[in-house]
Protein backbone atom coordinates (compact mmCIF):
# COMPACT_ATOMS: atom_id res chain seq x y z
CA UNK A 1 -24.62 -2.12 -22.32
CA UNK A 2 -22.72 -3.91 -19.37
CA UNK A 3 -18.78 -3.40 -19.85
CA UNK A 4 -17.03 -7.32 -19.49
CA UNK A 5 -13.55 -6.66 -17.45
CA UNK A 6 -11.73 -7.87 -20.73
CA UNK A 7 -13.65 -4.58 -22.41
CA UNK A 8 -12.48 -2.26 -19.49
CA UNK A 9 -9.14 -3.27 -19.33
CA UNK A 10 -8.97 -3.45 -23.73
CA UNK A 11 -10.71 -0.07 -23.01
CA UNK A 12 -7.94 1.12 -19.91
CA UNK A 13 -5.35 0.32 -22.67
CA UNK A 14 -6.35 2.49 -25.30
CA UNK A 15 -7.25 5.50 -22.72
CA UNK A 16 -3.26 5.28 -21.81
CA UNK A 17 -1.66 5.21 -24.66
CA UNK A 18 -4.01 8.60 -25.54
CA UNK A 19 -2.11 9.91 -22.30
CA UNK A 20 0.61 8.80 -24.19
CA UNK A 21 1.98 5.90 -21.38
CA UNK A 22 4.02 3.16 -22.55
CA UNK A 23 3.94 -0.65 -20.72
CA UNK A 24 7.76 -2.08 -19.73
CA UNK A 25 8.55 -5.15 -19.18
CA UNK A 26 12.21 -4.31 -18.27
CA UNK A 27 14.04 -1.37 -15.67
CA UNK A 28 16.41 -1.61 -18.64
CA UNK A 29 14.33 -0.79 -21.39
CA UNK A 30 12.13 1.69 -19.88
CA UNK A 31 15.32 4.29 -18.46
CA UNK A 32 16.47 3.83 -22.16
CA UNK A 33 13.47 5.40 -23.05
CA UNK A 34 13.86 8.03 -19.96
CA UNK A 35 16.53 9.08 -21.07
CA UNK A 36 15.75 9.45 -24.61
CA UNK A 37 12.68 11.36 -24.07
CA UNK A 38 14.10 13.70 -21.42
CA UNK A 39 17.26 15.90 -21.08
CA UNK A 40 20.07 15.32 -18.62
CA UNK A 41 19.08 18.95 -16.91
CA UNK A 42 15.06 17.48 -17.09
CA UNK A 43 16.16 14.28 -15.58
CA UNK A 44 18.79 16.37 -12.42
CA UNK A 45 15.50 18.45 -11.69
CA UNK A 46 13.33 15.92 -11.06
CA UNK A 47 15.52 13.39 -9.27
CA UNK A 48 16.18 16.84 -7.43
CA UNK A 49 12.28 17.21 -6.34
CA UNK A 50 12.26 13.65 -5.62
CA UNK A 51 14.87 13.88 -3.15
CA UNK A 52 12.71 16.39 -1.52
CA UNK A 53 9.38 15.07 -1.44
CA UNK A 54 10.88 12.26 0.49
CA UNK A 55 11.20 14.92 3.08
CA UNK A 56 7.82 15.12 3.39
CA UNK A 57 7.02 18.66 3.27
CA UNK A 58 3.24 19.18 1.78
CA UNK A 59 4.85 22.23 -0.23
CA UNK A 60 7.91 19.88 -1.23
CA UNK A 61 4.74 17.11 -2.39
CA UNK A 62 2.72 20.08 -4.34
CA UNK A 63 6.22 21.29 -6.06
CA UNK A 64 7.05 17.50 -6.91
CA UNK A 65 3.52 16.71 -8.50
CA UNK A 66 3.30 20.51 -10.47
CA UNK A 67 6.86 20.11 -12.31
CA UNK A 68 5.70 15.59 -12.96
CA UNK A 69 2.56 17.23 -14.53
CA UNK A 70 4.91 18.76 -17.74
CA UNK A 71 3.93 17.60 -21.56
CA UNK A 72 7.54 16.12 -21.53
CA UNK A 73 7.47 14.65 -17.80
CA UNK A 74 4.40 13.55 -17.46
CA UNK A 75 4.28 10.05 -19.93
CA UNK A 76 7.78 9.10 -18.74
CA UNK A 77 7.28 9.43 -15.36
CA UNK A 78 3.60 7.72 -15.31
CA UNK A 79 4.78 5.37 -17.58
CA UNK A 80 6.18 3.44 -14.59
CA UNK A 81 2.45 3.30 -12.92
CA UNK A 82 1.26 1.48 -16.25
CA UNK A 83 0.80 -1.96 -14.20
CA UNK A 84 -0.91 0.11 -10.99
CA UNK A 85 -3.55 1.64 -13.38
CA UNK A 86 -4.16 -1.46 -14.82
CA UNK A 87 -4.32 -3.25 -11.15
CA UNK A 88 -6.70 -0.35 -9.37
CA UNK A 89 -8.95 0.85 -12.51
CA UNK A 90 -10.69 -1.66 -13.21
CA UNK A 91 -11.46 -2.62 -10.12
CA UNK A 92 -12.68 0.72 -9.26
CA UNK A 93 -14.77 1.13 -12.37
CA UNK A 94 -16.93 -2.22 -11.54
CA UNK A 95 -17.75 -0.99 -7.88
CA UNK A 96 -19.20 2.70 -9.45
CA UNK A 97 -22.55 0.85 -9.71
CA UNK A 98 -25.62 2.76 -9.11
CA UNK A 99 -23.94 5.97 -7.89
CA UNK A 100 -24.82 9.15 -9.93
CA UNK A 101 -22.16 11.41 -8.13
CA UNK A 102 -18.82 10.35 -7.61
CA UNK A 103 -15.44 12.14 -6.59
CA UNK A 104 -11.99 11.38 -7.24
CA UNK A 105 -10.33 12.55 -4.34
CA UNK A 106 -6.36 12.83 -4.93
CA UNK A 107 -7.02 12.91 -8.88
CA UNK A 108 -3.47 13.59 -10.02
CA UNK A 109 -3.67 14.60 -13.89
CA UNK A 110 -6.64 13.17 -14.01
CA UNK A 111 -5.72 9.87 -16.03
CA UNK A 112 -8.12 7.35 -14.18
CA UNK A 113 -10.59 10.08 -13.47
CA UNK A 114 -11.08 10.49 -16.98
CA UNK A 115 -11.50 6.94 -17.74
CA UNK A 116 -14.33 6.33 -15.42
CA UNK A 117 -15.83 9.76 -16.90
CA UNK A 118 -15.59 7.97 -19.94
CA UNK A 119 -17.01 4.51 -18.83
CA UNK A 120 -19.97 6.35 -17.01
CA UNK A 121 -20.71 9.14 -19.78
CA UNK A 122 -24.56 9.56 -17.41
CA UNK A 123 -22.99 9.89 -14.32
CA UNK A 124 -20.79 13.33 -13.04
CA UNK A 125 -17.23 13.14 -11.53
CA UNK A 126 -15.78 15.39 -10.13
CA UNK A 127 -11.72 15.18 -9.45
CA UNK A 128 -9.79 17.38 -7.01
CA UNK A 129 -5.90 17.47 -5.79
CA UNK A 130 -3.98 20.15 -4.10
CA UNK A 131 -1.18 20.62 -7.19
CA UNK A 132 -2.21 23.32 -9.25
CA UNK A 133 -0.23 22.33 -12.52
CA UNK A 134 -1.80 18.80 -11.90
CA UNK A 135 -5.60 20.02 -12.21
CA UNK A 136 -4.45 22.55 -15.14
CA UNK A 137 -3.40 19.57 -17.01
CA UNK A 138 -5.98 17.41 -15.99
CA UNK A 139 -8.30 20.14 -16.88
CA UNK A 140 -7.10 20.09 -20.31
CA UNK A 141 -7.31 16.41 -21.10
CA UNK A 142 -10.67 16.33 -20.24
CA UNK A 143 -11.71 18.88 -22.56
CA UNK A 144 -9.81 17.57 -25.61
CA UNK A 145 -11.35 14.26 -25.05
CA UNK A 146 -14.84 16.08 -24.64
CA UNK A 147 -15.97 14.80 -21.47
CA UNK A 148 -19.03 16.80 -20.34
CA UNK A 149 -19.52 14.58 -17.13
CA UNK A 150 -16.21 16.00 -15.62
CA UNK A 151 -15.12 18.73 -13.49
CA UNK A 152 -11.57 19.01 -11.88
CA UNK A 153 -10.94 21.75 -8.86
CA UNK A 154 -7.69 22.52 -7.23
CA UNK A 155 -8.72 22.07 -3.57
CA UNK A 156 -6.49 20.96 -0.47
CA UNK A 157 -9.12 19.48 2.07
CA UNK A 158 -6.21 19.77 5.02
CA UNK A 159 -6.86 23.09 4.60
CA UNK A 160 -10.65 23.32 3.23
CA UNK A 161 -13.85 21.63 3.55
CA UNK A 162 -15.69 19.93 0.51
CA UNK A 163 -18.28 21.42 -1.41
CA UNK A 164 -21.16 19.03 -2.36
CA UNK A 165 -22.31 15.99 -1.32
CA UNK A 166 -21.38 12.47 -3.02
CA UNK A 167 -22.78 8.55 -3.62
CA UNK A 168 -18.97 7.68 -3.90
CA UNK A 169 -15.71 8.66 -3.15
CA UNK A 170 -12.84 7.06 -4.40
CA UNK A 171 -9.06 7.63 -2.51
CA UNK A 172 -6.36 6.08 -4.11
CA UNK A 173 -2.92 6.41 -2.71
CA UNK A 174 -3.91 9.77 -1.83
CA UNK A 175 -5.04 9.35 2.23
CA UNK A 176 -1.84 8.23 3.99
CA UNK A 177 0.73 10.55 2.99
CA UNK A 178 3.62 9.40 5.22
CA UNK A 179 4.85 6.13 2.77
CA UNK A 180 7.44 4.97 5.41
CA UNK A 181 5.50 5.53 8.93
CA UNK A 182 5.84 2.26 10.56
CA UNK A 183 2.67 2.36 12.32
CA UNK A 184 1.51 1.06 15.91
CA UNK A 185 3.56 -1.27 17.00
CA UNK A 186 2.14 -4.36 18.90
CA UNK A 187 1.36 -5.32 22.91
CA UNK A 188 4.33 -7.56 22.47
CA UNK A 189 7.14 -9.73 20.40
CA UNK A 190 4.60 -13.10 21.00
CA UNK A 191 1.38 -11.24 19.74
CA UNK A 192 0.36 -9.74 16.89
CA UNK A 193 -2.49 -7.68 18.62
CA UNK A 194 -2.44 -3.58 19.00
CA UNK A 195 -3.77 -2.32 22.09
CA UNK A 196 -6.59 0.49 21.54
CA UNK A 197 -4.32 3.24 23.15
CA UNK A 198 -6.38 6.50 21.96
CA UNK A 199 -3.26 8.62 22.01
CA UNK A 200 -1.09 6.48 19.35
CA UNK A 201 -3.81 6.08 17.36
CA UNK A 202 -4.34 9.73 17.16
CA UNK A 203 -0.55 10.24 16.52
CA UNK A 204 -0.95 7.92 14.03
CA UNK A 205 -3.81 9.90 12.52
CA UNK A 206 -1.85 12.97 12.45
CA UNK A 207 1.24 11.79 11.18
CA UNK A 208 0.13 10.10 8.01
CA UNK A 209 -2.25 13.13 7.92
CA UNK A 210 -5.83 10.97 7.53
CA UNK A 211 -7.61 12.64 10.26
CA UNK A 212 -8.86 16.10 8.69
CA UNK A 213 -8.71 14.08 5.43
CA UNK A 214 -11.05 11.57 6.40
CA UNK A 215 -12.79 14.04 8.61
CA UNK A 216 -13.95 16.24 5.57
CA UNK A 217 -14.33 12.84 2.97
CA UNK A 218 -16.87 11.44 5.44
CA UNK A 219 -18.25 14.73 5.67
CA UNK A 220 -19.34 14.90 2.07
CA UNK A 221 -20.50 11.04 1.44
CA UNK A 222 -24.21 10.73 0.83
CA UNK A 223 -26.08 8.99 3.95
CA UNK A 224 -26.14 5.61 1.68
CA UNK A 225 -22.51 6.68 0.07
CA UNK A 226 -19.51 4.33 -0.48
CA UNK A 227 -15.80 4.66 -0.43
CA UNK A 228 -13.52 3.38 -2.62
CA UNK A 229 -10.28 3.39 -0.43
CA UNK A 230 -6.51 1.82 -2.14
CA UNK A 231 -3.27 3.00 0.02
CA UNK A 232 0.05 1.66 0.73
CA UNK A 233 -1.17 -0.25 4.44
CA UNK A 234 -0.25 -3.56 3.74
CA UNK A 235 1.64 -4.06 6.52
CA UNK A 236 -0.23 -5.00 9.78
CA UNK A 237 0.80 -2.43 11.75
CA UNK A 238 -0.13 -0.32 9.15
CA UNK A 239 -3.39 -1.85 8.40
CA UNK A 240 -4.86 -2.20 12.13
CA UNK A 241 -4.59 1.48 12.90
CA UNK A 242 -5.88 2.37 9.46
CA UNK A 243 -8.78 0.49 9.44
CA UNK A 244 -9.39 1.61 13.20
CA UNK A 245 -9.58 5.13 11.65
CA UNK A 246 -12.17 4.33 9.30
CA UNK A 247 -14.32 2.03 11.66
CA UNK A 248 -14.52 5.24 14.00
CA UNK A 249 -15.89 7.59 11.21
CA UNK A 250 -18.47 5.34 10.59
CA UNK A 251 -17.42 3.17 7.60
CA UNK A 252 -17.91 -0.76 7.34
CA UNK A 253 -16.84 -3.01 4.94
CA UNK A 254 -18.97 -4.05 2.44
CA UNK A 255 -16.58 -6.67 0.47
CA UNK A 256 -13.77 -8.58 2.01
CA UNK A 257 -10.51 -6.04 1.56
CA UNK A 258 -8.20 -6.92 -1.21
CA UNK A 259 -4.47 -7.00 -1.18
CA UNK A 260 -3.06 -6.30 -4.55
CA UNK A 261 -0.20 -7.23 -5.94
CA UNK A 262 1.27 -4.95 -9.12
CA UNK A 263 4.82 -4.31 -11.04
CA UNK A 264 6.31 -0.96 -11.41
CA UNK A 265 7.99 -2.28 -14.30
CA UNK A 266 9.77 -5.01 -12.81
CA UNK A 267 10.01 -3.81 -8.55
CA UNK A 268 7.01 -5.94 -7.10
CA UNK A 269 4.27 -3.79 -5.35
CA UNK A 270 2.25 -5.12 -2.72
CA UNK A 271 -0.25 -2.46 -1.89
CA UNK A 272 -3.59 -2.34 -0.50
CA UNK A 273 -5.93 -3.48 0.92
CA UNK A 274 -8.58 -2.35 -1.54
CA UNK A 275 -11.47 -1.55 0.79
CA UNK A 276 -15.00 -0.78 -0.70
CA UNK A 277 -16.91 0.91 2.38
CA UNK A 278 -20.98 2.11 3.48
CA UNK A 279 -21.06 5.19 5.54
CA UNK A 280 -24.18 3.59 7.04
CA UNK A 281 -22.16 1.49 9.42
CA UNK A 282 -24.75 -1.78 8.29
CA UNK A 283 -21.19 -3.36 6.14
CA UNK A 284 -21.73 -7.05 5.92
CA UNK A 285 -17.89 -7.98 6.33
CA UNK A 286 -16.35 -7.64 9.70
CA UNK A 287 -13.07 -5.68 10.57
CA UNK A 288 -10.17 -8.62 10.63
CA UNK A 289 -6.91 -7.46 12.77
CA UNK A 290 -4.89 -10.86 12.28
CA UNK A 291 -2.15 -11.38 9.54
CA UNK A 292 -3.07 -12.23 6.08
CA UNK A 293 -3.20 -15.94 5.51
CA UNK A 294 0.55 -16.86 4.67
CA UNK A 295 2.48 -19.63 2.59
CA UNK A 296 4.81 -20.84 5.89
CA UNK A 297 4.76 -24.88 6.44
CA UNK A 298 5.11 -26.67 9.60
CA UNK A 299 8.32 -27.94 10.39
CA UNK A 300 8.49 -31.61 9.25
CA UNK A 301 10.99 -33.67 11.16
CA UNK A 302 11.89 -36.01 9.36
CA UNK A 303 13.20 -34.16 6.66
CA UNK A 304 13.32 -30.71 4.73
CA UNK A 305 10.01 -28.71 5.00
CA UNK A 306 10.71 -27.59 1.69
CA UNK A 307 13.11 -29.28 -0.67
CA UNK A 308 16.17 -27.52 -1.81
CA UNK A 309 18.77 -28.82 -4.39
CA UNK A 310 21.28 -26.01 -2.06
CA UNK A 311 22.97 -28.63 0.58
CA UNK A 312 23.74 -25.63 2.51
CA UNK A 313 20.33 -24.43 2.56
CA UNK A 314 18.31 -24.85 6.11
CA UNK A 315 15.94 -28.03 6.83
CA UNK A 316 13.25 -25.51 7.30
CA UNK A 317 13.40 -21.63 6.95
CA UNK A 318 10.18 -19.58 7.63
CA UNK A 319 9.42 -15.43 7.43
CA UNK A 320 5.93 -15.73 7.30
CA UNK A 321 4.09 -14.40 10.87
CA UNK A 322 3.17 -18.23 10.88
CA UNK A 323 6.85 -18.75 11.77
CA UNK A 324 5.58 -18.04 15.22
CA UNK A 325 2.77 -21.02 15.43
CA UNK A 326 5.82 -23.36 14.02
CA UNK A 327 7.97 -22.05 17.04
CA UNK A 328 5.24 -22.34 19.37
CA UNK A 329 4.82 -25.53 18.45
CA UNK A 330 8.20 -26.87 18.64
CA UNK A 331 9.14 -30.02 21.11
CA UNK A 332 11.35 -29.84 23.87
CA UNK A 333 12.87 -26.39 23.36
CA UNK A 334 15.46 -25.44 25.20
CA UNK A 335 17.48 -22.09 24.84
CA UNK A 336 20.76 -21.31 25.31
CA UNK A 337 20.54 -17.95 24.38
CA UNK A 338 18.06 -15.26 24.23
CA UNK A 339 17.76 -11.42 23.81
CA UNK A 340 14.97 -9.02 24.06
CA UNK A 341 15.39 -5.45 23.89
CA UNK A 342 13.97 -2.27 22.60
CA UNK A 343 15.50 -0.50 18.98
CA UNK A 344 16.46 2.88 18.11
CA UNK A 345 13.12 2.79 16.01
CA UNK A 346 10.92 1.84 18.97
CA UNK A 347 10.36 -1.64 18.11
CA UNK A 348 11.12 -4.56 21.13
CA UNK A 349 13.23 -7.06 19.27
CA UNK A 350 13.31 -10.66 20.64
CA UNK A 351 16.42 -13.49 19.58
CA UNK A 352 16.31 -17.03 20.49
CA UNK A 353 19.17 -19.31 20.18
CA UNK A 354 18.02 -23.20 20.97
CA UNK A 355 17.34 -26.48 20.14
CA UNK A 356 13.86 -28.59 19.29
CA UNK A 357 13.66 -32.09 18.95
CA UNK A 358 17.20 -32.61 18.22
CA UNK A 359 17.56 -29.97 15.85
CA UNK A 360 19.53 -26.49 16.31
CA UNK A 361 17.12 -23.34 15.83
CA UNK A 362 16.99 -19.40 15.52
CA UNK A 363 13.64 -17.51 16.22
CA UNK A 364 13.60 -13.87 15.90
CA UNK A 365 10.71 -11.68 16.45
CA UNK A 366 9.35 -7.65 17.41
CA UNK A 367 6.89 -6.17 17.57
CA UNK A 368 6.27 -4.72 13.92
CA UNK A 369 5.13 -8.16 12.76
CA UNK A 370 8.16 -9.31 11.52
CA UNK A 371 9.07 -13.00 12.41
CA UNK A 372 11.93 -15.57 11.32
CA UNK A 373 12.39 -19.25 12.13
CA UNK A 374 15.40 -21.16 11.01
CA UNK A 375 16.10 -24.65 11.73
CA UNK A 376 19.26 -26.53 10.25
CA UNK A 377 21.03 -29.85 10.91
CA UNK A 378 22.98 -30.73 14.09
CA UNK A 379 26.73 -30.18 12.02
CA UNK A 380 25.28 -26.62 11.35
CA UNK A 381 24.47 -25.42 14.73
CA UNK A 382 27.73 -22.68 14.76
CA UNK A 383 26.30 -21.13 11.61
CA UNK A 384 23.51 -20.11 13.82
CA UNK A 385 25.12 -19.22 16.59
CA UNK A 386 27.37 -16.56 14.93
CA UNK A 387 24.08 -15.25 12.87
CA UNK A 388 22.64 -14.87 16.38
CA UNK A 389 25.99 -12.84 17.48
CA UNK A 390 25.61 -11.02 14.51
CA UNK A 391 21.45 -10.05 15.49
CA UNK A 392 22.39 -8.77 18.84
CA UNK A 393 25.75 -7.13 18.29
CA UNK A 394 23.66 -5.16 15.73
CA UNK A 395 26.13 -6.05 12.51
């Protein structure tokens, strides 16, 4: 019988409240509940292994995701992916199609590895992740529910090759590992393009640690497999070398990538792209570099852009990378002052203090995609000027 997505998600609802995972609305509600269900010595520890899997140490990760993997932890703290698994399971459960062997790479506990087990009772999953409490766990959900179709091995591929050979793999925030790497930067403030330097692209590998991952996942797809890839690489200069890395190993796109948007309880999540991939190399979509398609206006002159009830608010105000079409765009520019210089972080940072068709501006810009155009009335124009003292002075 063909599942409807209402049925799957009805279906994802029940399978996490038998994990025992609770949906919040509200940050307030849901630490209520934290703190009810967990001591204050339970609640030290773990903001204690957070703090240090934010160093980044693998060992500091493993530690982090074998203590989270506790009866007691475990529904509190996964509690606060509720929205994620409803965002990414779904979605991942309608592109299993035909394929009789799939792996969960990254698996976790096991909580969306057993739901497509369940949703695909005649096909076999297997799930694997490098925390030892986490598979343990995982390995005993599965058999209280009685899935037959499921195996779970502790297995770090960094360190190990894969054994078998599958029709799909599914990563989900399990590839990149390094959350705040900003990525490759670009050629230059005005562009948005990445030059195909070998070197940072192979620093970029290492860094976020893809390159033996995706190395050894390749490795074991089928020569008609898929990948089902969902990390945290919506940002462009994120994205671009990301992608690059899995154009070079021989995936294409076989659906248009999907940002998706997601609350952890009420903090917004923009994650993604969702990529579905063919190791074949014969993808029907091509790779796309450019920024995502954005909700920035051109600058009308007659008026506010965008109304505002605010009288202090600018006559248009833009932080979209289409900010830098609108500034490209402008008439008659002329600057009276303008900065560009590199950061401690390694970005090149461009300011721009003018005026445009009789109108006072500020257009900021660098090279990690980030882009700001602020236009306000004539009376205004010293509101602008200090925020441009402020930009260079570094305040």
């Amino acid at each position: 019988m063909l599942m409807t997505t209402d049925s799957r998600h009805e279906s994802l609802h029940e399978h996490l409240a038998q994990w025992g995972l609770r949906r919040f609305t509200s940050d307030e509600a849901y630490f209520r509940w934290q703190r009810q269900a967990l001591s204050p010595q339970e609640l030290s520890e773990l903001h204690r292994q957070v703090e240090r899997k934010r160093r980044g140490s693998a060992a500091d990760e493993v530690a982090f995701y074998d203590q989270t993997a506790t009866p007691r932890i475990l529904p509190v703290l996964y509690s606060q992916r509720y929205e994620y698994y409803c965002a990414i399971g779904p979605r991942i459960a309608a592109g299993i199609g035909d394929a009789k062997t799939v792996l969960d790479f990254g698996c976790g506990v096991g909580i969306l590895t057993t739901f497509y087990a369940r949703q695909f009772p005649d096909r076999t999953f297997v799930g694997i992740d490098r925390s030892p409490a986490s598979i343990a766990r995982a390995k005993e959900r599965a058999a209280a529910a009685g899935l037959t179709n499921l195996r779970f091995d502790c297995l770090d591929v960094a360190e190990e090759p894969l054994a078998g050979v599958y029709d799909l793999i599914i990563a989900t925030h399990a590839l990149v590992q390094a959350e705040q790497d900003p990525g490759i930067p670009s050629r230059g403030w005005t562009t948005f393009e990445r030059d195909r330097d070998r070197g940072r692209q192979q620093a970029f590998e290492a860094r976020t640690g893809i390159d033996v991952r995706l190395d050894r996942l390749s490795a074991a797809l089928a020569p008609q497999g898929r990948m089902a890839v969902f990390e945290k690489t919506r940002q462009l200069a994120r994205r671009v070398p990301f992608q690059r890395a899995l154009a070079a190993r021989g995936l294409s796109l076989i659906d248009r990538p999907e940002p998706i948007r997601y609350r952890l309880v009420e903090e917004i999540a923009d994650d993604g792209p969702c990529y579905l991939l063919r190791k074949d190399g014969r993808g029907s979509v091509a790779w796309d570099e450019s920024p995502e398609p954005d909700e920035g206006l051109p600058f009308d002159r007659s008026g506010r852009s965008v109304p505002s009830a605010d009288p202090d608010a600018p006559l248009y105000e833009n932080h979209w990378p289409s900010a830098q079409r609108v500034w490209e765009e402008l008439d008659g520019k002329t600057i009276d002052n303008d900065t560009t210089r590199r950061e401690p972080d390694g970005r090149e940072l461009h300011v721009e203090l003018g005026w445009a068709a009789g109108f006072p501006y500020l257009y900021c810009a660098n090279t990690f995609d980030q882009r700001q155009l602020v236009i306000v009335e004539p009376a205004r124009s010293q509101v602008l000027a200090s925020y441009y003292r402020e930009i260079v002075e570094g305040r």
